[in-house]
C-alpha atoms as a PDB file:
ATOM      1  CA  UNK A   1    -152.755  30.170 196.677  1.00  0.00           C
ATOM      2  CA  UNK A   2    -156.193  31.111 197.880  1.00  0.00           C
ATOM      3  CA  UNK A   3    -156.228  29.145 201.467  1.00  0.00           C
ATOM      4  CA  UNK A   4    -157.240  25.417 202.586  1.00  0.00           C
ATOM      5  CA  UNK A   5    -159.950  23.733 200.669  1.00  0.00           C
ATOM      6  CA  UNK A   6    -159.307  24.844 196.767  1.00  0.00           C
ATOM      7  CA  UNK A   7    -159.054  22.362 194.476  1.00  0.00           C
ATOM      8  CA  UNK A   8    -158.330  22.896 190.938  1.00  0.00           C
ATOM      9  CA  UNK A   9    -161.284  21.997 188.264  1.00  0.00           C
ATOM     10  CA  UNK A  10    -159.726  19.473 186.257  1.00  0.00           C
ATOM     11  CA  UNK A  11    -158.737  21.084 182.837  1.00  0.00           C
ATOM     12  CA  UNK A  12    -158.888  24.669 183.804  1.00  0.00           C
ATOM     13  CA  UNK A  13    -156.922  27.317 185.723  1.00  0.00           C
ATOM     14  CA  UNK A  14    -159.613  27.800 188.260  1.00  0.00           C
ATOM     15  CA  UNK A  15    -160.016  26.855 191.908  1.00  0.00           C
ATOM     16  CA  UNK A  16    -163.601  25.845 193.510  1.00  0.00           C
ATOM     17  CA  UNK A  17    -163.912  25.247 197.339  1.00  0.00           C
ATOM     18  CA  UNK A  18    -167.544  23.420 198.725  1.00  0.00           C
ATOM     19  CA  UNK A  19    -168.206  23.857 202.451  1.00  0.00           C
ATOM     20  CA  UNK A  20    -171.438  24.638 204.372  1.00  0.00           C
ATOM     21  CA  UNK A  21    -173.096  23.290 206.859  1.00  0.00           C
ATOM     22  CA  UNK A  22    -176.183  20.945 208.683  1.00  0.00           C
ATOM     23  CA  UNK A  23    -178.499  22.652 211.203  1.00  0.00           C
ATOM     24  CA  UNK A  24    -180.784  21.305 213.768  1.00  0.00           C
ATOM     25  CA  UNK A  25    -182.754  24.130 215.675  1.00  0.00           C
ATOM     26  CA  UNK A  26    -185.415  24.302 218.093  1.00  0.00           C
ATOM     27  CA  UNK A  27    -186.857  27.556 218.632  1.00  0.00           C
ATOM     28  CA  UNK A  28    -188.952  28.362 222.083  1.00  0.00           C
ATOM     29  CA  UNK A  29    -191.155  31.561 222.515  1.00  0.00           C
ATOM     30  CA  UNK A  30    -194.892  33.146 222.444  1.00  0.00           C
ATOM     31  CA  UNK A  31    -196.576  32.057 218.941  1.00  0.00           C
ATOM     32  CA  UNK A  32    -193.069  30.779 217.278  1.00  0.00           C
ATOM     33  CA  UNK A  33    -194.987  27.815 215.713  1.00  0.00           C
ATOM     34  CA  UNK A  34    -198.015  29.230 214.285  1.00  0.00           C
ATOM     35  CA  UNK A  35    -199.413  27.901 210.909  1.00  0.00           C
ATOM     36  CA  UNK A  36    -200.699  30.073 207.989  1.00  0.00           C
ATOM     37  CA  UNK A  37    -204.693  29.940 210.091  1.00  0.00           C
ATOM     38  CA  UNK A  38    -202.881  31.531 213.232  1.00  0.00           C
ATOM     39  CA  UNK A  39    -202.940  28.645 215.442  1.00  0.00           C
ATOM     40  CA  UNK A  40    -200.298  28.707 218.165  1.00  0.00           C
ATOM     41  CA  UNK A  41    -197.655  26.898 219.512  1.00  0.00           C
ATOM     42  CA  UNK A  42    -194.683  28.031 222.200  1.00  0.00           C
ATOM     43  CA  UNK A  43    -191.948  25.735 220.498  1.00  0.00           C
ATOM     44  CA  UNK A  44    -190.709  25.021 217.167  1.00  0.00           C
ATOM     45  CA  UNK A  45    -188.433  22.691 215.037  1.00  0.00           C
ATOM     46  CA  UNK A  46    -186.162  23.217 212.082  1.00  0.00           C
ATOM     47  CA  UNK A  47    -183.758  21.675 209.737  1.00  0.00           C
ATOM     48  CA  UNK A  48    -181.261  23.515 207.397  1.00  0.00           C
ATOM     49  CA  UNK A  49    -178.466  22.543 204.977  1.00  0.00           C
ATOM     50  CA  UNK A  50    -176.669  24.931 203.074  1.00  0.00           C
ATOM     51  CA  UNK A  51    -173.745  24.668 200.640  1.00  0.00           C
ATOM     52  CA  UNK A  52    -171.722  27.207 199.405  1.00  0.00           C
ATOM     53  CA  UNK A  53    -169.580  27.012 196.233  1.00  0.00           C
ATOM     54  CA  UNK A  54    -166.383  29.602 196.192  1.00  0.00           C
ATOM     55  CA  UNK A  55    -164.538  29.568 192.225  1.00  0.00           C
ATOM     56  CA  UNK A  56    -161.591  32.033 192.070  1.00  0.00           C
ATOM     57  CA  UNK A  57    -159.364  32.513 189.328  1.00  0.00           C
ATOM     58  CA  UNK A  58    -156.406  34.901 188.383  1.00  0.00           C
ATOM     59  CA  UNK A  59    -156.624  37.920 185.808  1.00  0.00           C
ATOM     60  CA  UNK A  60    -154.854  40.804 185.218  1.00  0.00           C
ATOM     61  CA  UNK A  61    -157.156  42.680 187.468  1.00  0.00           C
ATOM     62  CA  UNK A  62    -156.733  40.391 190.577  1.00  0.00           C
ATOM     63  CA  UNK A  63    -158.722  37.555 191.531  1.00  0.00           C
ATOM     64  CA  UNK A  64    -162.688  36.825 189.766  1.00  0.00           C
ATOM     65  CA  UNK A  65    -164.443  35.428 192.101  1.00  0.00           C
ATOM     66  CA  UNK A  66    -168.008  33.725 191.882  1.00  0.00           C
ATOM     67  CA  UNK A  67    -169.848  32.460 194.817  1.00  0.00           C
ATOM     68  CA  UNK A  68    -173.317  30.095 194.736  1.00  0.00           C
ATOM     69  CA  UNK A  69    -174.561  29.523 198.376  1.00  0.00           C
ATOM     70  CA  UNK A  70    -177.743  27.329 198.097  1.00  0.00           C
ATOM     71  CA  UNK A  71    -179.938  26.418 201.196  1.00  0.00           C
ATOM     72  CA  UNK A  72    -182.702  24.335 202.038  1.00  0.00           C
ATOM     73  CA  UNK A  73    -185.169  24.885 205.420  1.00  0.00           C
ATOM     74  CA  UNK A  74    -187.723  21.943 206.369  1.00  0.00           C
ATOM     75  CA  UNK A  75    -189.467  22.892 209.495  1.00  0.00           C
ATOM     76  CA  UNK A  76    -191.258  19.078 208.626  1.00  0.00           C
ATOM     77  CA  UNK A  77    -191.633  16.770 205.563  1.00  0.00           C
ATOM     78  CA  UNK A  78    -194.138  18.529 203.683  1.00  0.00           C
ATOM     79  CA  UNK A  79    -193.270  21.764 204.172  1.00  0.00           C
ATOM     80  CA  UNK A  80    -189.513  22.980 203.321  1.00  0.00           C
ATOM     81  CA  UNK A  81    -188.245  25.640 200.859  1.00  0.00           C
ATOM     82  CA  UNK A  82    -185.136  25.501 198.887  1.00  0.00           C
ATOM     83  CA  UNK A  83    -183.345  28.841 197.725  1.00  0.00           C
ATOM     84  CA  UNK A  84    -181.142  30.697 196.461  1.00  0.00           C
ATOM     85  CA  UNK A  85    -179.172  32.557 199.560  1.00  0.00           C
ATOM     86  CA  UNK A  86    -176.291  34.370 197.562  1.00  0.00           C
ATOM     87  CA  UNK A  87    -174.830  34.651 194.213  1.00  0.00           C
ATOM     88  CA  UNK A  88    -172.241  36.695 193.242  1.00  0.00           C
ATOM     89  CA  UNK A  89    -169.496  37.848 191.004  1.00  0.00           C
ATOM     90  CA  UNK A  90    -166.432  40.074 192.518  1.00  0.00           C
ATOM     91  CA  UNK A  91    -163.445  41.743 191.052  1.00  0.00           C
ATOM     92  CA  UNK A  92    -161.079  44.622 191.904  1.00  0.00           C
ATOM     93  CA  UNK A  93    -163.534  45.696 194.522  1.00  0.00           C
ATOM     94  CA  UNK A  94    -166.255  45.403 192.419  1.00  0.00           C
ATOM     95  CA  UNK A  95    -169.115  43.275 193.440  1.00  0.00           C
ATOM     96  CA  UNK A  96    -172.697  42.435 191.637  1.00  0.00           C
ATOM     97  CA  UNK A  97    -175.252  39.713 192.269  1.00  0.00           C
ATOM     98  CA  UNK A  98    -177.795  38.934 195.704  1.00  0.00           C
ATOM     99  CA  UNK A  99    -175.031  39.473 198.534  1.00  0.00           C
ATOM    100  CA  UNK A 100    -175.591  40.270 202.359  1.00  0.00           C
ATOM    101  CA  UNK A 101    -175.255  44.067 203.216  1.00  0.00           C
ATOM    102  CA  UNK A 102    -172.968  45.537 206.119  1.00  0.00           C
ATOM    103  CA  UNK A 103    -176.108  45.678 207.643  1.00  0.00           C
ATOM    104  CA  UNK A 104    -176.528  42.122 207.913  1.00  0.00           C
ATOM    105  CA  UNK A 105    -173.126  42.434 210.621  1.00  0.00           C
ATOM    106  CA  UNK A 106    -173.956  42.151 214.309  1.00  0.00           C
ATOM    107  CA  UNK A 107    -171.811  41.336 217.492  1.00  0.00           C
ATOM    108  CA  UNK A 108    -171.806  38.326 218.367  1.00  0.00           C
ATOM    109  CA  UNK A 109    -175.038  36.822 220.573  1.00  0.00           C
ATOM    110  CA  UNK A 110    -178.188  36.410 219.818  1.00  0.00           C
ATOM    111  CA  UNK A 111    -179.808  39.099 221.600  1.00  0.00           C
ATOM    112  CA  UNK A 112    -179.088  42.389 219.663  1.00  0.00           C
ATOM    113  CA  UNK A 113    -181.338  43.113 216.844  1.00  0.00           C
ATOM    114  CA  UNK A 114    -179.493  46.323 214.474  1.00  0.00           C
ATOM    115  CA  UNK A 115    -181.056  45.640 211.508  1.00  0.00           C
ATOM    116  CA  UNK A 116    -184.183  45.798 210.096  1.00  0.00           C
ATOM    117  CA  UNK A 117    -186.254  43.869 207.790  1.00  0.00           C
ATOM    118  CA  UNK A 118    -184.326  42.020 204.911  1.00  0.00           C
ATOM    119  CA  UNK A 119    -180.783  42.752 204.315  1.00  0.00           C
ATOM    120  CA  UNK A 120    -180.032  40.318 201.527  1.00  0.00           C
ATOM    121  CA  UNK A 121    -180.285  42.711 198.474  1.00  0.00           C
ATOM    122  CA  UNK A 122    -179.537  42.413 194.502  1.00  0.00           C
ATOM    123  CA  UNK A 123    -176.575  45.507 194.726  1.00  0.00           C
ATOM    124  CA  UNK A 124    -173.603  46.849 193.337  1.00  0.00           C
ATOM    125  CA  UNK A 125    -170.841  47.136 195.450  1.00  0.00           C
ATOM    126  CA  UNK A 126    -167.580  48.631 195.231  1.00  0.00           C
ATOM    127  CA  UNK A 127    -164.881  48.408 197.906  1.00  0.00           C
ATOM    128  CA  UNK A 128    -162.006  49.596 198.868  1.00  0.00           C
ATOM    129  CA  UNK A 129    -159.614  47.301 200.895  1.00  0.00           C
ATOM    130  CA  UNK A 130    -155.937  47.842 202.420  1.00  0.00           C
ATOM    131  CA  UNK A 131    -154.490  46.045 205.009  1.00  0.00           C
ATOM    132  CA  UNK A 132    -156.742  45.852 208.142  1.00  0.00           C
ATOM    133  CA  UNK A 133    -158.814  48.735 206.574  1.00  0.00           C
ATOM    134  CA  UNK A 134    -161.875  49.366 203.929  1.00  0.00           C
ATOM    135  CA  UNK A 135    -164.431  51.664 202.594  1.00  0.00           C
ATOM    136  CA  UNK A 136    -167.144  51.208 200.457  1.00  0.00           C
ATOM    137  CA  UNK A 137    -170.482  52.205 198.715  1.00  0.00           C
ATOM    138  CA  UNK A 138    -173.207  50.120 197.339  1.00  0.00           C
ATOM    139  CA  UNK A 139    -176.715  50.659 195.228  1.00  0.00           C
ATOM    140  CA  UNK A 140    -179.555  48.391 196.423  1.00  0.00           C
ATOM    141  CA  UNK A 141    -182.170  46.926 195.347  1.00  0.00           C
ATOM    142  CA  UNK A 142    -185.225  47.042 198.128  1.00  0.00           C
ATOM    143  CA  UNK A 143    -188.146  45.829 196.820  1.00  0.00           C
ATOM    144  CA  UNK A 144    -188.687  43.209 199.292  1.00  0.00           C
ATOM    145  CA  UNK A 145    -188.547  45.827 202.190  1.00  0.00           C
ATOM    146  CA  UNK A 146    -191.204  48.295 203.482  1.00  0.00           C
ATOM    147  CA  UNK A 147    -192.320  50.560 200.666  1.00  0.00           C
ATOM    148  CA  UNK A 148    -194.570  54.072 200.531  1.00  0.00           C
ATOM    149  CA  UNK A 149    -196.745  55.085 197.660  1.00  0.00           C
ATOM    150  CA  UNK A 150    -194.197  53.981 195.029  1.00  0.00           C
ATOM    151  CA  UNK A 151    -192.916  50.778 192.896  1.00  0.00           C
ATOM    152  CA  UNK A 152    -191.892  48.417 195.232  1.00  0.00           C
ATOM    153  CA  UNK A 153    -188.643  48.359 193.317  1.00  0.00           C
ATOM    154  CA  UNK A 154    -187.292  51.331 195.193  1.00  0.00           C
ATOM    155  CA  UNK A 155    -183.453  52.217 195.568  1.00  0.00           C
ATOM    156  CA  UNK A 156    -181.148  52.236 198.660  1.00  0.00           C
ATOM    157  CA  UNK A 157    -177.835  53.789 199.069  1.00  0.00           C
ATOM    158  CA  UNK A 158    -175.900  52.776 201.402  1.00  0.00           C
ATOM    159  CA  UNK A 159    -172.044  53.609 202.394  1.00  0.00           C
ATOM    160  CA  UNK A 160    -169.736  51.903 205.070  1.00  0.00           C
ATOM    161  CA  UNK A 161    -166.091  51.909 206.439  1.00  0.00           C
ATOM    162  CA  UNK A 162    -164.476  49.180 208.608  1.00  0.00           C
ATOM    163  CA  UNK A 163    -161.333  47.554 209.999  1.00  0.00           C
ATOM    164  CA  UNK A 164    -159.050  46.605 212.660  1.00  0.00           C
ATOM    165  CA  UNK A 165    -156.308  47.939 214.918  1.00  0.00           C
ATOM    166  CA  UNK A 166    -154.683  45.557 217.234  1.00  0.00           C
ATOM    167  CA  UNK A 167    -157.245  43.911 219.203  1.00  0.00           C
ATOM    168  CA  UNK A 168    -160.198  46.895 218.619  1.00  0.00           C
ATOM    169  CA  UNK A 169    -162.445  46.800 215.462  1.00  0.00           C
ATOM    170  CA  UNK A 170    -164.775  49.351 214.501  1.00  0.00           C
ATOM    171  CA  UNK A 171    -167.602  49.794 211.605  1.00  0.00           C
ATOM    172  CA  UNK A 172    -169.310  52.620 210.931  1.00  0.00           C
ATOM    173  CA  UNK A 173    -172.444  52.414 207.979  1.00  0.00           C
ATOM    174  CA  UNK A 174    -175.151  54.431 206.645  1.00  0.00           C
ATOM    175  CA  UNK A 175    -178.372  54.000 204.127  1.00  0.00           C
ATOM    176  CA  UNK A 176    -180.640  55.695 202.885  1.00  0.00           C
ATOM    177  CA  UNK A 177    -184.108  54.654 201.516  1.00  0.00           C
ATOM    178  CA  UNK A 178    -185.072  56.966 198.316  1.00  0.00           C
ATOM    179  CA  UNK A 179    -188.589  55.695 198.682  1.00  0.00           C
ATOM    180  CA  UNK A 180    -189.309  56.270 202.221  1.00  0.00           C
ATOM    181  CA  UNK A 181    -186.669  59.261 201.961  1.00  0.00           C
ATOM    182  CA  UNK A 182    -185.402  58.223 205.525  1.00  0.00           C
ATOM    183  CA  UNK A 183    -181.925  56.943 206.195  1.00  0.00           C
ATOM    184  CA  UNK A 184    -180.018  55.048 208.998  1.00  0.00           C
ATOM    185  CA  UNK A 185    -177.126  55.174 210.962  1.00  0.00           C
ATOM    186  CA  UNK A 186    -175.333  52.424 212.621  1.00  0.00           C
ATOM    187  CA  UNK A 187    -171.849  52.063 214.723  1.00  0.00           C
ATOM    188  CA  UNK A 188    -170.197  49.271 215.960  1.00  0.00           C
ATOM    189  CA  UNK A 189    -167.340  48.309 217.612  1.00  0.00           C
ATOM    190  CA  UNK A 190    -165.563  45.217 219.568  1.00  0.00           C
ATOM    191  CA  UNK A 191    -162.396  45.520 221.932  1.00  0.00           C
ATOM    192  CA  UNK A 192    -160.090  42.182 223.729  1.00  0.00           C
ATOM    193  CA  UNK A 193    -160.686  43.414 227.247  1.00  0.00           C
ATOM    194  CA  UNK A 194    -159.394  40.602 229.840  1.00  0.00           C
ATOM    195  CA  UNK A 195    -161.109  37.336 229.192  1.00  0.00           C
ATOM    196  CA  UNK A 196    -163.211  38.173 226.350  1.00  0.00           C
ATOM    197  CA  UNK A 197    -164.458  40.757 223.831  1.00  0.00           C
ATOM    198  CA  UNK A 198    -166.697  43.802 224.876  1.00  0.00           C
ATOM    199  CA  UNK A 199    -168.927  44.649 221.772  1.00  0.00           C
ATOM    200  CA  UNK A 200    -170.860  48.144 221.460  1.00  0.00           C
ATOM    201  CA  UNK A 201    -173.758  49.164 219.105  1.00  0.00           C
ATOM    202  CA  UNK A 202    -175.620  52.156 218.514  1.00  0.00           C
ATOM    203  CA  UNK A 203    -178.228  53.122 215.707  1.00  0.00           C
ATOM    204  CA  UNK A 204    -180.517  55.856 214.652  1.00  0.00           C
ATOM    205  CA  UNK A 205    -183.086  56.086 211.994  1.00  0.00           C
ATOM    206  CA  UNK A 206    -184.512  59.513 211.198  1.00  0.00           C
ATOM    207  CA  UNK A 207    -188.031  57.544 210.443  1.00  0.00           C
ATOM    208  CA  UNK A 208    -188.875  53.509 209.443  1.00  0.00           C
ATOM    209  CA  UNK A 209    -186.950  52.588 206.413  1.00  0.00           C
ATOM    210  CA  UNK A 210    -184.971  49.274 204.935  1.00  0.00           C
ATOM    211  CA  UNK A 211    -182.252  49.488 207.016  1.00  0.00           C
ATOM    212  CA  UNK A 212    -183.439  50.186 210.350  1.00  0.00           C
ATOM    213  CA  UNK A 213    -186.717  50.468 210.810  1.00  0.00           C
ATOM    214  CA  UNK A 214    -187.679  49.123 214.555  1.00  0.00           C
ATOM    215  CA  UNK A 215    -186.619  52.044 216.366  1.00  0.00           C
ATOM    216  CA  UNK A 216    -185.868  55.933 216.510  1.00  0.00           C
ATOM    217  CA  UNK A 217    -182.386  54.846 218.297  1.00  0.00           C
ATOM    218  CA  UNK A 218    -180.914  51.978 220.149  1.00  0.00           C
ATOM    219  CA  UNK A 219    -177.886  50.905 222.143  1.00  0.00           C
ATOM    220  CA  UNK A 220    -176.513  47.619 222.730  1.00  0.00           C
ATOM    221  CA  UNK A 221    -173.632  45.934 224.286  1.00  0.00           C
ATOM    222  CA  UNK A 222    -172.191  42.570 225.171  1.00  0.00           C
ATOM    223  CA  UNK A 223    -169.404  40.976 226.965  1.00  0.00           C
ATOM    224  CA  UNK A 224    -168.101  37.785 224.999  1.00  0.00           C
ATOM    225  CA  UNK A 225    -166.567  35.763 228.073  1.00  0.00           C
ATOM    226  CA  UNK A 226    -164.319  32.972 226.835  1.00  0.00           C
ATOM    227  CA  UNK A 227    -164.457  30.748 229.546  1.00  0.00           C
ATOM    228  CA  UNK A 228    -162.509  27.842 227.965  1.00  0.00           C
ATOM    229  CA  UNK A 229    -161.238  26.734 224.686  1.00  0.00           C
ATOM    230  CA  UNK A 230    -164.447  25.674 223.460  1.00  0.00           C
ATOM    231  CA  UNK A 231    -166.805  27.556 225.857  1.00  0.00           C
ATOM    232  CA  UNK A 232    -167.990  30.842 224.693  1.00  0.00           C
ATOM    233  CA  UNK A 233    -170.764  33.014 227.564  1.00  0.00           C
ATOM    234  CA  UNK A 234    -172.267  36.015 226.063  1.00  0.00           C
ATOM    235  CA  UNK A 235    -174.390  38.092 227.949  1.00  0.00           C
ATOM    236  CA  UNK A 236    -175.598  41.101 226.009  1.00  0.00           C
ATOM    237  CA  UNK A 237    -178.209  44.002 226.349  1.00  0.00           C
ATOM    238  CA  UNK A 238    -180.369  45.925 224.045  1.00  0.00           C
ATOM    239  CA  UNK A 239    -182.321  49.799 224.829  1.00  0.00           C
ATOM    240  CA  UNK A 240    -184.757  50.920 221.914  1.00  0.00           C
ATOM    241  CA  UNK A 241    -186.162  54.199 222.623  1.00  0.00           C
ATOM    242  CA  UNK A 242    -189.412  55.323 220.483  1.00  0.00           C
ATOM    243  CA  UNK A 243    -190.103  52.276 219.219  1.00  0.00           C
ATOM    244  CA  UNK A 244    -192.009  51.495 216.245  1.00  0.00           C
ATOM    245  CA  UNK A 245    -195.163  52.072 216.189  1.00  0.00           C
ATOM    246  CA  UNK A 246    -197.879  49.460 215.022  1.00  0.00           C
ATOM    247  CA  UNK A 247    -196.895  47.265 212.007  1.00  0.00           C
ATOM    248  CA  UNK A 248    -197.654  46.968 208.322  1.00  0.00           C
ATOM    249  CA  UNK A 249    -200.904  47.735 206.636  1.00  0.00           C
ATOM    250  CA  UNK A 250    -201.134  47.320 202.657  1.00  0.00           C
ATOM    251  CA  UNK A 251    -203.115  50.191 200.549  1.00  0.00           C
ATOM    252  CA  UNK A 252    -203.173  49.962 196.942  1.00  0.00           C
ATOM    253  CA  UNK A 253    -201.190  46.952 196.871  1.00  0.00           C
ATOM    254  CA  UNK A 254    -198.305  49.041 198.771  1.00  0.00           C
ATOM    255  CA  UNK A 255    -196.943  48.233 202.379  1.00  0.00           C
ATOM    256  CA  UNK A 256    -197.368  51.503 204.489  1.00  0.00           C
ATOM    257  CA  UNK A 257    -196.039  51.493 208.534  1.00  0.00           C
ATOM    258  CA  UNK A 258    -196.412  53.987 211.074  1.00  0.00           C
ATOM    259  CA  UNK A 259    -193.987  56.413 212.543  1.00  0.00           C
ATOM    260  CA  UNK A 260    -192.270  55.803 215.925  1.00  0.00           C
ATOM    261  CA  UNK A 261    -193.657  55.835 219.038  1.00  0.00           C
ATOM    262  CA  UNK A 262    -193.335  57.442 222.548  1.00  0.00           C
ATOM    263  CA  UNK A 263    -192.464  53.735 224.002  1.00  0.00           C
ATOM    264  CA  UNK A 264    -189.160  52.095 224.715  1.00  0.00           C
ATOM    265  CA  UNK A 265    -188.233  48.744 225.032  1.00  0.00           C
ATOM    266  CA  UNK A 266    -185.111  46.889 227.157  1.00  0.00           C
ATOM    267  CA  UNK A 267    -183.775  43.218 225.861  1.00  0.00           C
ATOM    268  CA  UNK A 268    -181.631  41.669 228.269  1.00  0.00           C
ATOM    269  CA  UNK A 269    -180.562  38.056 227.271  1.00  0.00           C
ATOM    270  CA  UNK A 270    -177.419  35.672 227.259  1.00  0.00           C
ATOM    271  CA  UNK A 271    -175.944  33.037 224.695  1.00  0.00           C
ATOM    272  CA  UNK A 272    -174.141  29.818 225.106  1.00  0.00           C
ATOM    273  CA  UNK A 273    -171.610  28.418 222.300  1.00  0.00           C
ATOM    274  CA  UNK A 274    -169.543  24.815 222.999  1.00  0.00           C
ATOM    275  CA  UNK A 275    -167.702  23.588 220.433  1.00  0.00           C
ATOM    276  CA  UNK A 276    -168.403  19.842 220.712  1.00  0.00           C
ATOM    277  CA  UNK A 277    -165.610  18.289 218.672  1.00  0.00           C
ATOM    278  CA  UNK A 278    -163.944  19.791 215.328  1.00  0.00           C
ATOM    279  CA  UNK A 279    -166.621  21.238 213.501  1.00  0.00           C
ATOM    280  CA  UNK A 280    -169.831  20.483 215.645  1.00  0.00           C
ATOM    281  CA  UNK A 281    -171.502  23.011 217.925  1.00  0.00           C
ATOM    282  CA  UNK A 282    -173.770  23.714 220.350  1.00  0.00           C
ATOM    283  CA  UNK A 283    -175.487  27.071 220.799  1.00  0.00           C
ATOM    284  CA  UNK A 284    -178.267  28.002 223.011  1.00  0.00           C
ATOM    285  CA  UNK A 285    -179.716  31.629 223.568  1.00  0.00           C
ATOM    286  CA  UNK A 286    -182.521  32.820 225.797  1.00  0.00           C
ATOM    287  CA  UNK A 287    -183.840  36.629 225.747  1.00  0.00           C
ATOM    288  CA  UNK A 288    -186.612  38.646 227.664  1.00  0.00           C
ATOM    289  CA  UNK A 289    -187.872  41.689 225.958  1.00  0.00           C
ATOM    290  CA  UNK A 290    -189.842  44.623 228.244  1.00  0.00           C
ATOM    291  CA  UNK A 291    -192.152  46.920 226.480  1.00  0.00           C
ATOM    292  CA  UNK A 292    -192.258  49.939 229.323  1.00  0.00           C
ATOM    293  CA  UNK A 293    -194.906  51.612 228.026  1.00  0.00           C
ATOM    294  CA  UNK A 294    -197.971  52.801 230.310  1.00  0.00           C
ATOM    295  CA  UNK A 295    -199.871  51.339 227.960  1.00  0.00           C
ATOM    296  CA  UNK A 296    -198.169  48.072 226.926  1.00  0.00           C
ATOM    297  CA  UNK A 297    -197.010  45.835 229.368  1.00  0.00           C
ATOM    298  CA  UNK A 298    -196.045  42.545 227.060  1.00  0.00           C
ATOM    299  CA  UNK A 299    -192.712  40.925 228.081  1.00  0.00           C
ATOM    300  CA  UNK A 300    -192.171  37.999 226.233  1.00  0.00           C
ATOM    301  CA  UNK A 301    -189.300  34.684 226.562  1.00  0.00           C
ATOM    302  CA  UNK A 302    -187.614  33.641 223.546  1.00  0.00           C
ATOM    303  CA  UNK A 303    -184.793  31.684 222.670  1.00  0.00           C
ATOM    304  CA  UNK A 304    -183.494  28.525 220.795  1.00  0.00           C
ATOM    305  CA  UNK A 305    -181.312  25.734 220.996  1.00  0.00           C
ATOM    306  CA  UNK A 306    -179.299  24.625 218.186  1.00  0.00           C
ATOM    307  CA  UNK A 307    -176.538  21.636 217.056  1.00  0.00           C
ATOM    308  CA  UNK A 308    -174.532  22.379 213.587  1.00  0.00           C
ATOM    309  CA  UNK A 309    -172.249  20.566 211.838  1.00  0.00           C
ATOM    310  CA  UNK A 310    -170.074  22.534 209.364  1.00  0.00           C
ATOM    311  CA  UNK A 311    -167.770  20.965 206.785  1.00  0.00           C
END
């Protein structure tokens, strides 16, 4: 009843499904390997496994859902972390526990960033679904995000509506950071034109806050060429215009960050997917990033490869 991969647990009336995946990345740019004394190194290796556990059950208020999704990074043998990347409980439209935000949606390379800082909150959700169509509103919890003068257990509120209509899909969200008392606004939308899928993106922030904090506004766009069946060429783009200024400083114990600037910055870069065999992949990305300020000339070359196995 819910899809491929439920099984029921033996003696009850509810279905679990275990996927995830096994990642192998290599990640190439200016500092990407430094350790915690600052020294340096261009390139980079990681391994990830996560494993996500889906339970579903029927009640007389639709389907309870609960989902675990545990990972585990080990950039080498003595140094890997092992967390806790969601947990959740949903019902009705109602959803509670550490979940991914809208803003945590993006098109699909590697080159646009339209989020900012974390965007993996503890939040209460509700929405509202029909057909290709839904709407929504959620409290969050941001105290792992940029904070002013407060508790770092400040609130966010954050709204969105989404869905699909033939081969176009749009999403339009908002948030708004009670602590910083700035807020965010952030459109996207993807179109079937030809040969692939033409994504646009465009976000404003009326100062730095949780949801978007590295710019005043940006634009992005990409072209998603399918050039086979399991060949995927995405060249994308990326303008920020009064970038951030400066980074974090901490006063008091609390994280402050400067306003935005009078600089703007272009990212131009392109990714490569190839699906190997069922369930193997390939991805590769490579991005140059222009600061085109008078007074800041630092382009820098990023990018990673990466082979993943899901199951």
């Amino acid at each position: 009843a819910y899809g491929t991969g439920y099984f029921y647990i033996p003696g009850t009336e509810t279905c679990l499904k275990i996927n995830g995946y096994v990642r192998f990345q290599v990640d190439a740019g200016r500092n990407v390997g430094a350790d915690a004394l600052g020294n340096g190194s261009d390139w980079d290796s990681f391994t990830r496994g996560q494993v996500q556990f889906t339970a579903k059950s029927d009640t007389e208020y639709g389907p309870l859902t609960g989902v675990i999704v545990l990972q585990t990074d080990a950039d080498n043998a003595s140094n890997q972390s092992s967390y806790l990347d969601s947990a959740y409980i949903d019902i009705a439209g109602f959803r509670a526990g550490l979940f991914y935000s809208w803003w945590d949606d993006g098109l699909s390379g590697e080159t646009d960033n339209l989020a900012s800082g974390p965007t993996l909150h503890n939040s209460i959700r509700y929405q509202y679904e029909s057909g290709d169509f839904y709407a929504g509103i959620s409290v969050d919890e941001l105290e792992d995000s940029l904070h002013l003068g407060e508790s770092p257990n400040n609130v966010g509120i954050a709204a969105g509506i989404g869905g699909k209509a033939g081969a176009f899909s749009y999403q339009l969200i908002g948030g708004y950071d009670t602590d910083t008392e700035e807020g965010a606004v952030r459109g996207m939308a993807t179109v079937a034109i030809g040969p692939g899928t033409l994504g646009l993106a465009a976000a404003w922030a009326s100062g730095p806050n949780a949801y978007f904090e590295e710019s005043e506004w940006t634009v992005a766009a990409e072209y998603a060429i399918q050039a086979t069946e399991k060949f995927k060429i995405t060249p994308s783009v990326q303008y920020f215009d009064n970038y951030r200024n400066g980074g974090y400083g901490v006063i008091d114990n609390y994280t402050t960050t400067t306003d935005f600037s009078d600089q703007d910055i272009w990212k131009v870069g392109v990714t490569l997917d190839y699906q190997i065999v069922e369930n193997f992949y390939a991805k590769a990305t490579v991005n140059w990033q222009d600061h085109t300020s008078a007074t800041n000339d630092d382009d820098n070359v990023s990018g990673f490869f990466r082979l993943q196995r899901a199951f």
